[in-house]
N, C-alpha and C. Protein backbone atom coordinates (compact mmCIF):
# COMPACT_ATOMS: atom_id res chain seq x y z
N UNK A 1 118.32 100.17 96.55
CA UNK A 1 117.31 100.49 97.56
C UNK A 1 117.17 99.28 98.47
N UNK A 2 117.12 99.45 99.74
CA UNK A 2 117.31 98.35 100.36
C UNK A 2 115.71 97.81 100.71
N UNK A 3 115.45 96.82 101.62
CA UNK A 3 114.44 95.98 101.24
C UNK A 3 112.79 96.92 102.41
N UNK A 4 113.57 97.77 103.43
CA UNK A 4 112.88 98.89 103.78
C UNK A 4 112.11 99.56 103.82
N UNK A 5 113.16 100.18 102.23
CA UNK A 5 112.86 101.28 101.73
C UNK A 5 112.02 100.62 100.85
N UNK A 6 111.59 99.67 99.94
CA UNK A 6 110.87 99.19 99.06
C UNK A 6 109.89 99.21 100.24
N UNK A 7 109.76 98.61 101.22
CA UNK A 7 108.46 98.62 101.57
C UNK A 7 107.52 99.91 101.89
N UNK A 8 108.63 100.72 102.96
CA UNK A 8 107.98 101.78 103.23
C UNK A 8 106.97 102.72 101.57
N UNK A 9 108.08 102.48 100.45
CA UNK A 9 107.85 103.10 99.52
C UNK A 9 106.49 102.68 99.06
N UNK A 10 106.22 100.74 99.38
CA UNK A 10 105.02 100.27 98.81
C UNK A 10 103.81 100.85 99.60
N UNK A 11 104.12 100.92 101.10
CA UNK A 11 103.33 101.44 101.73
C UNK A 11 102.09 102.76 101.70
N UNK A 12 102.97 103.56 100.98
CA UNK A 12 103.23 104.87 101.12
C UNK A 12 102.08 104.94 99.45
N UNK A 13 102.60 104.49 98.66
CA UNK A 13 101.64 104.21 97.33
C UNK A 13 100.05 103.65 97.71
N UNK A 14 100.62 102.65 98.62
CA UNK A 14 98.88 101.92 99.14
C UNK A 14 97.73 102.96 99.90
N UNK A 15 98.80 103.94 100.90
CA UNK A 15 97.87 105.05 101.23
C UNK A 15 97.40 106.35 100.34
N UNK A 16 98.37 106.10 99.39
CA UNK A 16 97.76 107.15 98.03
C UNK A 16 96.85 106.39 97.43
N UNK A 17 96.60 105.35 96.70
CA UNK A 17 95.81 105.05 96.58
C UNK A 17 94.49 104.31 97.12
N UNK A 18 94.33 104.42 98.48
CA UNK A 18 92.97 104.47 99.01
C UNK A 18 91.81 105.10 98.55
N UNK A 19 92.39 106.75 98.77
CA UNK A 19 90.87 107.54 98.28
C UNK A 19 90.47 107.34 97.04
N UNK A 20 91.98 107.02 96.48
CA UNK A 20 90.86 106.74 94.98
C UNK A 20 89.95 105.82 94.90
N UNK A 21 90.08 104.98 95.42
CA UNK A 21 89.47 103.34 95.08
C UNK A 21 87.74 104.01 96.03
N UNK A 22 88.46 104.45 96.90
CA UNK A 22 86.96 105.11 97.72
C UNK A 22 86.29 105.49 97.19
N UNK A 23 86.76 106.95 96.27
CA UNK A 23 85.99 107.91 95.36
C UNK A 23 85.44 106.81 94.26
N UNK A 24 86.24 105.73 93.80
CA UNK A 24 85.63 105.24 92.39
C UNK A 24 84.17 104.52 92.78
N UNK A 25 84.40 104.04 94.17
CA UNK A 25 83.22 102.88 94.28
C UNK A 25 81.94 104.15 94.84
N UNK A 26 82.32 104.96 95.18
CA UNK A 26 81.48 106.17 95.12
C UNK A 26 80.24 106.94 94.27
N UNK A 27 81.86 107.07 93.05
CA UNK A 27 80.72 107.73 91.94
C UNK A 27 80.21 106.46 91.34
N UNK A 28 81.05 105.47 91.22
CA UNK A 28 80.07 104.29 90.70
C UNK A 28 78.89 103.92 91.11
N UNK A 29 78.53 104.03 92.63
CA UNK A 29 78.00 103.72 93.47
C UNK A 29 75.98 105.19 92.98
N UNK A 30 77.02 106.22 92.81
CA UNK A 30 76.10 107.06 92.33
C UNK A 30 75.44 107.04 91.53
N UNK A 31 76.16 106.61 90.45
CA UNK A 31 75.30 106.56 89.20
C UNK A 31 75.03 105.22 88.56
N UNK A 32 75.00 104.01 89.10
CA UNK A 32 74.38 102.96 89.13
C UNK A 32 73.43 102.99 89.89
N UNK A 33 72.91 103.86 91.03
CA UNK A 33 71.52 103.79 91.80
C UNK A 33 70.92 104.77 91.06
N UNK A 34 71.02 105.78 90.13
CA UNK A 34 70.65 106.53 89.43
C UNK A 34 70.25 105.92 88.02
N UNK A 35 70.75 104.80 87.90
CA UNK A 35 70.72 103.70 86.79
C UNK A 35 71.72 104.29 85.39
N UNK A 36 72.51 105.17 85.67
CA UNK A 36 73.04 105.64 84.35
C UNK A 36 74.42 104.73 84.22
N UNK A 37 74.37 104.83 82.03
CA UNK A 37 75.12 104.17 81.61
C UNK A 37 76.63 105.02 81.57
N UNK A 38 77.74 104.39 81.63
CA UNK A 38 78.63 105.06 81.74
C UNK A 38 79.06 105.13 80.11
N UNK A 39 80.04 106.19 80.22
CA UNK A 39 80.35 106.84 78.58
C UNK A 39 81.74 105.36 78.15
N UNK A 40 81.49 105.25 77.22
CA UNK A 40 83.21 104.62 77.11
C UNK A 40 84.49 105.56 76.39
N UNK A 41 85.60 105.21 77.11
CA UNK A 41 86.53 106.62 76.79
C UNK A 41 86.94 106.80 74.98
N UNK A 42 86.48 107.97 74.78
CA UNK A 42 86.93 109.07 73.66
C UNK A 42 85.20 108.81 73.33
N UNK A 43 84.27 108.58 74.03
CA UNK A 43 82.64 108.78 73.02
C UNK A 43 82.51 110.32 73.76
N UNK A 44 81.68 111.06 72.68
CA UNK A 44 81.44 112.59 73.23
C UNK A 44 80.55 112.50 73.79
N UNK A 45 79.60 113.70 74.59
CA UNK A 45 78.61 113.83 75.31
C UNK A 45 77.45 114.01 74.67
N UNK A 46 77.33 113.04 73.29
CA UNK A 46 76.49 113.86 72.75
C UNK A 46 74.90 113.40 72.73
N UNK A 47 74.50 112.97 74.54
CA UNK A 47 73.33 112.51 75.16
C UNK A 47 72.82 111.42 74.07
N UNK A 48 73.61 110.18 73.47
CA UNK A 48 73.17 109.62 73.22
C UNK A 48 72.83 107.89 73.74
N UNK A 49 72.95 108.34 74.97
CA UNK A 49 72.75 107.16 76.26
C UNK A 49 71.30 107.79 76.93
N UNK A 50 70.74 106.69 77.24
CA UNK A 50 69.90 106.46 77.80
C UNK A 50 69.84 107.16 79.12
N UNK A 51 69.11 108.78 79.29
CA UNK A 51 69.69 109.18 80.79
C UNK A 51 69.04 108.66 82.05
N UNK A 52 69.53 108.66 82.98
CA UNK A 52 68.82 107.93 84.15
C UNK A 52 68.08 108.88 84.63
N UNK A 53 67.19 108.03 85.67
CA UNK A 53 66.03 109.10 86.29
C UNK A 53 66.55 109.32 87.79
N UNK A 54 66.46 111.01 87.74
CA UNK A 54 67.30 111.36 89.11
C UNK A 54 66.10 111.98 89.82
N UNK A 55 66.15 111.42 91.04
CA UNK A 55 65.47 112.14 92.47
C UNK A 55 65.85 112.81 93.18
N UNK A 56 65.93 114.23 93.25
CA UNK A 56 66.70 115.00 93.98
C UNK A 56 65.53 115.44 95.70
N UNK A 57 66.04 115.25 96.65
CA UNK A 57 65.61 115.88 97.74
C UNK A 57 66.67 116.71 98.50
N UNK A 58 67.66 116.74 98.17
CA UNK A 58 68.38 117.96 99.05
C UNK A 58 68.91 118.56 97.98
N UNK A 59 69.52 118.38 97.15
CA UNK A 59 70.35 119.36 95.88
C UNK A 59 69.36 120.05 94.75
N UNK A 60 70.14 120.84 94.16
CA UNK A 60 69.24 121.63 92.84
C UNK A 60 69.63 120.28 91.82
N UNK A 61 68.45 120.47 90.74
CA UNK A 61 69.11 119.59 89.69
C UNK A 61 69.21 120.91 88.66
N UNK A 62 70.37 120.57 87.81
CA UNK A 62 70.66 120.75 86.69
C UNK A 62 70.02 120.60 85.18
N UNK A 63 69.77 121.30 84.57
CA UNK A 63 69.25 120.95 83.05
C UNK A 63 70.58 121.21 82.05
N UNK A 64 71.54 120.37 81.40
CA UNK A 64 72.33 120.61 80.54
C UNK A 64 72.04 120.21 79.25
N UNK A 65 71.73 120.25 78.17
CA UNK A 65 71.42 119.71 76.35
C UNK A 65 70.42 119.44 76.94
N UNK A 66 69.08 119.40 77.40
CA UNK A 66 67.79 118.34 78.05
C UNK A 66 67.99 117.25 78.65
N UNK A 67 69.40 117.23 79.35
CA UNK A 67 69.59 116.17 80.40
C UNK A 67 70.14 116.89 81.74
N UNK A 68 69.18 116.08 82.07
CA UNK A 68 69.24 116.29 84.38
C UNK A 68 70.76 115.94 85.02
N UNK A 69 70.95 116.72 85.96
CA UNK A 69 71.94 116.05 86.40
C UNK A 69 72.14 116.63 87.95
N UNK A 70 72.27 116.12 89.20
CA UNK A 70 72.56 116.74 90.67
C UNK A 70 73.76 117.23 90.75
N UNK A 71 73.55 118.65 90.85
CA UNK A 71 74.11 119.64 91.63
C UNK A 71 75.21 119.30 92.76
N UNK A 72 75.65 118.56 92.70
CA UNK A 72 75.88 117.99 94.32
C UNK A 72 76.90 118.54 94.99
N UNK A 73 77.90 119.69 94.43
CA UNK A 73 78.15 120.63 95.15
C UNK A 73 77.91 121.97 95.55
N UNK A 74 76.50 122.40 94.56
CA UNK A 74 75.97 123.29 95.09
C UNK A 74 77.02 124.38 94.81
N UNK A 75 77.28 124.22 93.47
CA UNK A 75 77.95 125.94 92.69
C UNK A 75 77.21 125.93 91.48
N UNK A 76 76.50 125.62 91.15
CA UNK A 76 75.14 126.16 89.71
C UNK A 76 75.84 125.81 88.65
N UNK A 77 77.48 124.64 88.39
CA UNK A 77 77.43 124.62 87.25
C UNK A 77 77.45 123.13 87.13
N UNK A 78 77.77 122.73 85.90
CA UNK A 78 77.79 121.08 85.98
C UNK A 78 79.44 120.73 86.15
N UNK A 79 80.00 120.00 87.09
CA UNK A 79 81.18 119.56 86.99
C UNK A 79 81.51 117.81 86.39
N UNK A 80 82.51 117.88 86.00
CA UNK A 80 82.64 116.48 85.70
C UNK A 80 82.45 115.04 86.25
N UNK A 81 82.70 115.70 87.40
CA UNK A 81 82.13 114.11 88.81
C UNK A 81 80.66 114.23 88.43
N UNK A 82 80.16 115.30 88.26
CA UNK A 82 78.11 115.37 88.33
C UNK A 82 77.81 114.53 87.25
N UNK A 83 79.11 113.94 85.80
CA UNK A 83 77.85 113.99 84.95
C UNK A 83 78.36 112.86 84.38
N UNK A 84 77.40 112.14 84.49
CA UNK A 84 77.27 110.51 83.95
C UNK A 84 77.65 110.00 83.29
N UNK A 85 77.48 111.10 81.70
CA UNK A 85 77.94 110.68 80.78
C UNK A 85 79.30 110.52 80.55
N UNK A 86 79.87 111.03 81.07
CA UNK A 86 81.45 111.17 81.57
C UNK A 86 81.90 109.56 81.77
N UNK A 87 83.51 109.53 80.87
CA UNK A 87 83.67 108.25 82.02
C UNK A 87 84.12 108.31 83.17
N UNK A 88 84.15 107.25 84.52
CA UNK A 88 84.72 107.10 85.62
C UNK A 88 85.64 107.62 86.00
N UNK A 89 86.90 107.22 84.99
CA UNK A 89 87.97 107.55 85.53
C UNK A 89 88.24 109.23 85.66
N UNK A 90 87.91 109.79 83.92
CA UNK A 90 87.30 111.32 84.39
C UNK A 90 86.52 111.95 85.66
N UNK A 91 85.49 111.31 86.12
CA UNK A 91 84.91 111.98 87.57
C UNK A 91 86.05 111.58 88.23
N UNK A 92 85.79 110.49 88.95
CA UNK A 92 86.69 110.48 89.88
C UNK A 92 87.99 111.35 90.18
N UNK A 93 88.93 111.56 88.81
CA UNK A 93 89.94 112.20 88.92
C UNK A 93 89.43 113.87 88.97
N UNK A 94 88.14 113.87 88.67
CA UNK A 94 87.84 115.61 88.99
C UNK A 94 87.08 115.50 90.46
N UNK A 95 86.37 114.76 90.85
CA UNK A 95 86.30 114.75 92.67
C UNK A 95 87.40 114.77 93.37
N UNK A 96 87.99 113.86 93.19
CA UNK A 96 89.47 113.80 94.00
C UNK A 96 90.47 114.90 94.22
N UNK A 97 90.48 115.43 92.94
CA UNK A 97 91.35 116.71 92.85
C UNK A 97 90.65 118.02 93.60
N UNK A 98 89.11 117.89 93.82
CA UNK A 98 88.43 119.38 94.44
C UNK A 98 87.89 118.50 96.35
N UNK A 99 88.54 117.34 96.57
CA UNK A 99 88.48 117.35 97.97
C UNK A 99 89.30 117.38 98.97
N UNK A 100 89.38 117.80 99.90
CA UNK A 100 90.08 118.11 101.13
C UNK A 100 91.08 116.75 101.51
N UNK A 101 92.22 116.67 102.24
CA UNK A 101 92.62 115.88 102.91
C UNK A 101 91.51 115.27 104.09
N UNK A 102 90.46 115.93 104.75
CA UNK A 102 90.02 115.21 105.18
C UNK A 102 88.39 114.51 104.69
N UNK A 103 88.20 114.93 103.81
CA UNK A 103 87.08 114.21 102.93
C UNK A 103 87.84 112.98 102.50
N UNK A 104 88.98 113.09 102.20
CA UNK A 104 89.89 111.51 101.32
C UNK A 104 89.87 110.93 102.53
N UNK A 105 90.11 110.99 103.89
CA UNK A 105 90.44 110.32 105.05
C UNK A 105 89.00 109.73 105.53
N UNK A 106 88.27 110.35 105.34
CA UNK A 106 86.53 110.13 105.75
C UNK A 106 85.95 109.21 105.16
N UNK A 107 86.45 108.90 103.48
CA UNK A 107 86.21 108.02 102.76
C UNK A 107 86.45 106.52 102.70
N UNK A 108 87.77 106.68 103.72
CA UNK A 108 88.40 105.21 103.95
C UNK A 108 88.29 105.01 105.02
N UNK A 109 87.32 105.45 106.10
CA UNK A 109 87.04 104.90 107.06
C UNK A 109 85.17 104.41 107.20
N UNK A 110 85.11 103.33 107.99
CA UNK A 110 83.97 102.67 107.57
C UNK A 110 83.61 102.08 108.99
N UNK A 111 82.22 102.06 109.56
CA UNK A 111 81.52 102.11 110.58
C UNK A 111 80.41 101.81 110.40
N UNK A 112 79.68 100.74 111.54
CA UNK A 112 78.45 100.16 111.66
C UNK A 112 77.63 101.82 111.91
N UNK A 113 76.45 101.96 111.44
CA UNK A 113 75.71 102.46 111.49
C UNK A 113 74.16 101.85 111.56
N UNK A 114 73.22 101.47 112.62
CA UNK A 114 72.20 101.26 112.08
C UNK A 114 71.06 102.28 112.20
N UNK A 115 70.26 101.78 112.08
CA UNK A 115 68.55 101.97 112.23
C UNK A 115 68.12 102.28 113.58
N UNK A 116 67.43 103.18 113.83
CA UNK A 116 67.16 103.18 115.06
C UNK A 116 65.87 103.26 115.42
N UNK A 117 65.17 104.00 116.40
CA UNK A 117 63.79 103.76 116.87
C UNK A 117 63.16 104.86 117.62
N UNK A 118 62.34 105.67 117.51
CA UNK A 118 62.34 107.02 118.42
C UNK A 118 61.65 106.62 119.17
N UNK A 119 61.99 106.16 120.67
CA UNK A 119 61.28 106.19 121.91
C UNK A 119 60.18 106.77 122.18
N UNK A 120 59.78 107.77 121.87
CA UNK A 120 58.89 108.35 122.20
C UNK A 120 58.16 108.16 121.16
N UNK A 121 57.71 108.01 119.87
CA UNK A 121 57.16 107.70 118.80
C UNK A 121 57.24 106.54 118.29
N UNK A 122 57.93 105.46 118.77
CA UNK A 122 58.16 104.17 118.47
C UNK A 122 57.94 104.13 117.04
N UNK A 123 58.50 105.06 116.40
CA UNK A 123 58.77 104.94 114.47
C UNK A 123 60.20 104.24 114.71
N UNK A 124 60.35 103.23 113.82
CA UNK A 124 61.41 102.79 113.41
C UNK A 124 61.98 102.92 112.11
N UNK A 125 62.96 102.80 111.81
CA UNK A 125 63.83 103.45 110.72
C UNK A 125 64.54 104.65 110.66
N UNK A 126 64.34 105.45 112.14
CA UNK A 126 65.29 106.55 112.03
C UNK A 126 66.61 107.26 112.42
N UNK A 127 67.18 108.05 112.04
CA UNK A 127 68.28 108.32 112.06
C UNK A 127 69.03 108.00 113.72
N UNK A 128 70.33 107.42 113.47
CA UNK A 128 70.82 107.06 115.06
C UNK A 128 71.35 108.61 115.33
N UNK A 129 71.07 109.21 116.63
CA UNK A 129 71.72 110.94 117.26
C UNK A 129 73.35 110.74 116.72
N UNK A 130 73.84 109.76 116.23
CA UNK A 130 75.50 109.16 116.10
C UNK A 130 76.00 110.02 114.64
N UNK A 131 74.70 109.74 113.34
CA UNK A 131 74.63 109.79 112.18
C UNK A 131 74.89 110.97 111.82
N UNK A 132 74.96 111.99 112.46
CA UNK A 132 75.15 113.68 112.19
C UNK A 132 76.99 113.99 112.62
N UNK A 133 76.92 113.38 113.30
CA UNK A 133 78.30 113.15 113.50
C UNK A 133 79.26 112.52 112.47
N UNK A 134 79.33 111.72 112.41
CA UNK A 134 79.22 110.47 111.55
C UNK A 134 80.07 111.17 109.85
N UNK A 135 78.62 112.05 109.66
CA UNK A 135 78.98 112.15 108.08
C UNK A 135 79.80 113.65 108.32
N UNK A 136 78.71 114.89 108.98
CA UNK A 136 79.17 116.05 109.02
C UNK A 136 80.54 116.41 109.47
N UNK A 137 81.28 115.67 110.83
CA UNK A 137 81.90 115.93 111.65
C UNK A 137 83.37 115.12 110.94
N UNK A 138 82.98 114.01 110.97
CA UNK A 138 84.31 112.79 110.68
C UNK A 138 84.18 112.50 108.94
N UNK A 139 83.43 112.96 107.94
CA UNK A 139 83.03 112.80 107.06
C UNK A 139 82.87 111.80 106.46
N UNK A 140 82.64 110.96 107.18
CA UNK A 140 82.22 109.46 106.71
C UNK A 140 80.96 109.59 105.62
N UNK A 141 81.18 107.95 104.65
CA UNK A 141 80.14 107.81 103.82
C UNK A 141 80.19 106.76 103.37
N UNK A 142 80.58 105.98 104.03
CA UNK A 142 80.39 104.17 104.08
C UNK A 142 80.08 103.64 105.33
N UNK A 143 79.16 103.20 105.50
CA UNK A 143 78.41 102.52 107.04
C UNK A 143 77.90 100.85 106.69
N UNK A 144 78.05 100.43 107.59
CA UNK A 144 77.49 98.96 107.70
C UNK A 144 75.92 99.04 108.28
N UNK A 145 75.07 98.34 107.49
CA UNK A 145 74.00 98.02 108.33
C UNK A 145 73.63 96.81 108.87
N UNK A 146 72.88 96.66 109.78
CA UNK A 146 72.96 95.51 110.58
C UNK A 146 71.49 95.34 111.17
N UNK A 147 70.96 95.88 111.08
CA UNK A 147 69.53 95.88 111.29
C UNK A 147 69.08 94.60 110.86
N UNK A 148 68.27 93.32 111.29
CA UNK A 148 67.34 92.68 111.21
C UNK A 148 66.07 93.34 110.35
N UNK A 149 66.32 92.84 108.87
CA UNK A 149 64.67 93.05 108.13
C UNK A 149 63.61 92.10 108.05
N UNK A 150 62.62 92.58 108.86
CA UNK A 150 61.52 91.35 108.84
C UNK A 150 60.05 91.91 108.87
N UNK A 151 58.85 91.23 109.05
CA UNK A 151 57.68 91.51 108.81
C UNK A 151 57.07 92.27 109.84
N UNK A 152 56.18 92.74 109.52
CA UNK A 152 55.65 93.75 110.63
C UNK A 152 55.51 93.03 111.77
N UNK A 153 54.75 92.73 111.71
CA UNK A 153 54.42 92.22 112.76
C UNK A 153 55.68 91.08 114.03
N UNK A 154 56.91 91.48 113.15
CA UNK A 154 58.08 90.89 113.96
C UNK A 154 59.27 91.93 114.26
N UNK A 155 58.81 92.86 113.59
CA UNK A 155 59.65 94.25 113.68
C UNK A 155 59.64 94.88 115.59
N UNK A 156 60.84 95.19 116.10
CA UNK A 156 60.87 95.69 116.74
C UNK A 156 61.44 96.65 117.04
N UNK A 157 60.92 97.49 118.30
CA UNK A 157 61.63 99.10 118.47
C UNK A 157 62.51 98.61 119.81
N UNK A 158 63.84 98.84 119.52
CA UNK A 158 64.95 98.58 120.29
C UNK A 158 65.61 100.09 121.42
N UNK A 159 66.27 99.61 122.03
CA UNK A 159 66.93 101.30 122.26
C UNK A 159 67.75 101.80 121.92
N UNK A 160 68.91 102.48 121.93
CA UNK A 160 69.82 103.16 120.98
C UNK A 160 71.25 102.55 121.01
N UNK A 161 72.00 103.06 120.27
CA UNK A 161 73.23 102.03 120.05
C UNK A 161 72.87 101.16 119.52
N UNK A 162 74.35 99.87 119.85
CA UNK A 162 74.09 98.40 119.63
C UNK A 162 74.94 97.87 118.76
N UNK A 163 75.60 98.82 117.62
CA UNK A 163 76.82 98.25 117.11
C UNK A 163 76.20 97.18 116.65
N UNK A 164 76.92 95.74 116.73
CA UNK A 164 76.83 95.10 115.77
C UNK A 164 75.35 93.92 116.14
N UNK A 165 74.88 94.29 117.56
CA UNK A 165 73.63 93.39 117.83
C UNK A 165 72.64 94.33 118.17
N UNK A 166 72.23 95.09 116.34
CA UNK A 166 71.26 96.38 116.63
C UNK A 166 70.08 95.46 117.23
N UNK A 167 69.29 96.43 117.83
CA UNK A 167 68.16 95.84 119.05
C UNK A 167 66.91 96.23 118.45
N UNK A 168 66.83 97.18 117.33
CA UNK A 168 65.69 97.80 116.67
C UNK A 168 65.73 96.61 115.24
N UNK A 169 64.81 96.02 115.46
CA UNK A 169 64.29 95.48 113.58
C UNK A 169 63.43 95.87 113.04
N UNK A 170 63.53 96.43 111.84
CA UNK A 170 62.68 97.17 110.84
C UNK A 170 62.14 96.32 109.70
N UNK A 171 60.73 96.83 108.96
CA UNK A 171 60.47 96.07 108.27
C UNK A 171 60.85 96.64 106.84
N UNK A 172 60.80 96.00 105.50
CA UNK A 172 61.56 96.43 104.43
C UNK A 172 61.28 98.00 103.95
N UNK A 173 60.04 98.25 104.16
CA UNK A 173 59.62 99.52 104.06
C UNK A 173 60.44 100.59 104.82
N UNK A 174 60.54 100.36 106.04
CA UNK A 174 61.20 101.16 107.14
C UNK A 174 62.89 101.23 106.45
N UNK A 175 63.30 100.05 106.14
CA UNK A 175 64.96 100.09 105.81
C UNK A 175 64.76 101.23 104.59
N UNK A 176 63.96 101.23 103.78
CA UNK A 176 63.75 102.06 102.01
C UNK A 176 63.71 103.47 102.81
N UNK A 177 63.21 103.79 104.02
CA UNK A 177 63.20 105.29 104.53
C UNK A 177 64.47 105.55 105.24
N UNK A 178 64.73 104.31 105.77
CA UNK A 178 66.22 104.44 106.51
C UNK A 178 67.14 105.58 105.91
N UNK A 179 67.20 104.46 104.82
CA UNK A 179 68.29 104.53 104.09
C UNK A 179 68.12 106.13 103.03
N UNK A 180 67.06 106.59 102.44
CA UNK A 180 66.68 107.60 101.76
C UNK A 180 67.16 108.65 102.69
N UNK A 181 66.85 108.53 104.18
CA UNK A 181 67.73 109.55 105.56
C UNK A 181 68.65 109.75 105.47
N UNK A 182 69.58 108.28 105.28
CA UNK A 182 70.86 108.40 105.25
C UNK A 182 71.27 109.30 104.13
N UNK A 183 70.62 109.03 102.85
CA UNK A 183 71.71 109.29 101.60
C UNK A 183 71.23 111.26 101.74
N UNK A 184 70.06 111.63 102.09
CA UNK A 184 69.51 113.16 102.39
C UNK A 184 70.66 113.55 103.34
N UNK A 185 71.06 113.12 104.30
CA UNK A 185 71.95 114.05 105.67
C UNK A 185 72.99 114.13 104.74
N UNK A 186 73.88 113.01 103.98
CA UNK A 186 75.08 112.93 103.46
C UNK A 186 75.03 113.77 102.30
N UNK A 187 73.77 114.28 101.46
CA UNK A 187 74.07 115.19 100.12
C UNK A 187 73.62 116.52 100.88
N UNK A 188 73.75 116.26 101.79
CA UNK A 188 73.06 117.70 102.53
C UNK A 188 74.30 118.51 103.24
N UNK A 189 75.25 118.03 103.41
CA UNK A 189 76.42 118.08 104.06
C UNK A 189 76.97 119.52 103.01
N UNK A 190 77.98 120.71 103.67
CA UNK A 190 78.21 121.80 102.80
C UNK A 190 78.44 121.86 101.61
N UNK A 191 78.45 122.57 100.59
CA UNK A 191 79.25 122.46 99.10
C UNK A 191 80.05 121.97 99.24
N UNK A 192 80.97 122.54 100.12
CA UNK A 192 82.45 122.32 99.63
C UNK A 192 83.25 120.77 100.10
N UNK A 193 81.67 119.68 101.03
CA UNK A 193 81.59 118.93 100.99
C UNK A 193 81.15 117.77 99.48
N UNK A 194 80.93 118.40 98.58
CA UNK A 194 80.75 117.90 97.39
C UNK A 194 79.49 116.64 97.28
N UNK A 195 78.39 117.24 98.30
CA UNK A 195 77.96 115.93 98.54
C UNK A 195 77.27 114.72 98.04
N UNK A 196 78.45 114.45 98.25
CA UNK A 196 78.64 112.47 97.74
C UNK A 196 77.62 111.62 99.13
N UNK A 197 76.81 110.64 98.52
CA UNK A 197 76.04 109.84 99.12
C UNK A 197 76.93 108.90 99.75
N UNK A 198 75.69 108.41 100.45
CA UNK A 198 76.53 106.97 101.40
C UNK A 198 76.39 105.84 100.22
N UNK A 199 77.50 105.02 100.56
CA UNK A 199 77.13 103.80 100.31
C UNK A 199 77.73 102.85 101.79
């Protein structure tokens, strides 16, 4: 094989394995803000971990043995990405396998997103008109924030845009609603979007 073809070949492996690495820091990403312990491989499910406490605002939750678990594609049963107790490498390899070519492509792309400011209500912390786009359209679910967090009384309402010199600063409270926006639009996104939160 000439020296090429090794590369193209390495190449070609590096873009297969993107989504995974996406999907892993994903569900990891999920169920460490959920605070759950992960299973270690060959322990059964037999809820003897500590389950985490889940907040659902856009999905159904689940009751399986007397443990909770989000719905998050919105077909009424529990799948293996949903459930905690599971190890990693198990979800992941069952998300991966039920998403689209362009959910895997959505995953490895990554964009400033901040905070914004409603002009007319001068509330800060809310969704940029960009953010619906963003997740629904291009299926993104990794954003940068860039927002300035500071005290009220230094917080300001900026105008829209701004990329990487956002013009709106929020105070820590405002970022905790921000961000609760963000992760609601992104599990809100169709079933068959499987919806996976931002990180």
């Amino acid at each position: 094989m000439s020296h090429t073809d090794a590369y193209a070949g390495a190449r070609h492996s590096r873009r297969l394995a993107l989504p995974v690495t996406a999907v892993v820091t994903l569900v990891a990403g999920l169920s460490l803000s959920a605070g759950a312990a992960f299973a270690a491989p060959g322990e059964d499910e037999g809820n003897h971990q500590k389950p985490p406490q889940l907040e659902a605002r856009v999905k159904n939750v689940l009751t399986v043995k007397g443990r909770q678990f989000k719905d998050l594609n919105a077909n009424g049963r529990l799948d293996t990405y949903e459930d905690w107790r599971k190890p990693v490498s198990d979800r992941v390899a069952d998300l991966v396998a039920q998403m689209t070519l362009e959910e895997k492509a959505g995953l490895m792309m990554v964009d400033t997103l901040n905070a914004a400011c409603d002009q007319a209500t001068q509330e800060r912390g809310t969704l940029d008109p960009a953010a619906a786009g963003y997740v629904n359209t291009q299926k993104m679910h990794r954003f940068i924030f860039r927002n300035t967090v500071t005290s009220p009384d230094k917080a300001v309402c900026g105008g829209s845009g701004g990329g990487f010199a956002a013009s709106t600063s929020v105070t820590p409270a405002e970022t905790v609603a921000y961000m609760n926006r963000m992760q609601a639009l992104s599990e809100a996104t169709r079933p068959s979007e499987r919806g996976v939160g931002c990180i």
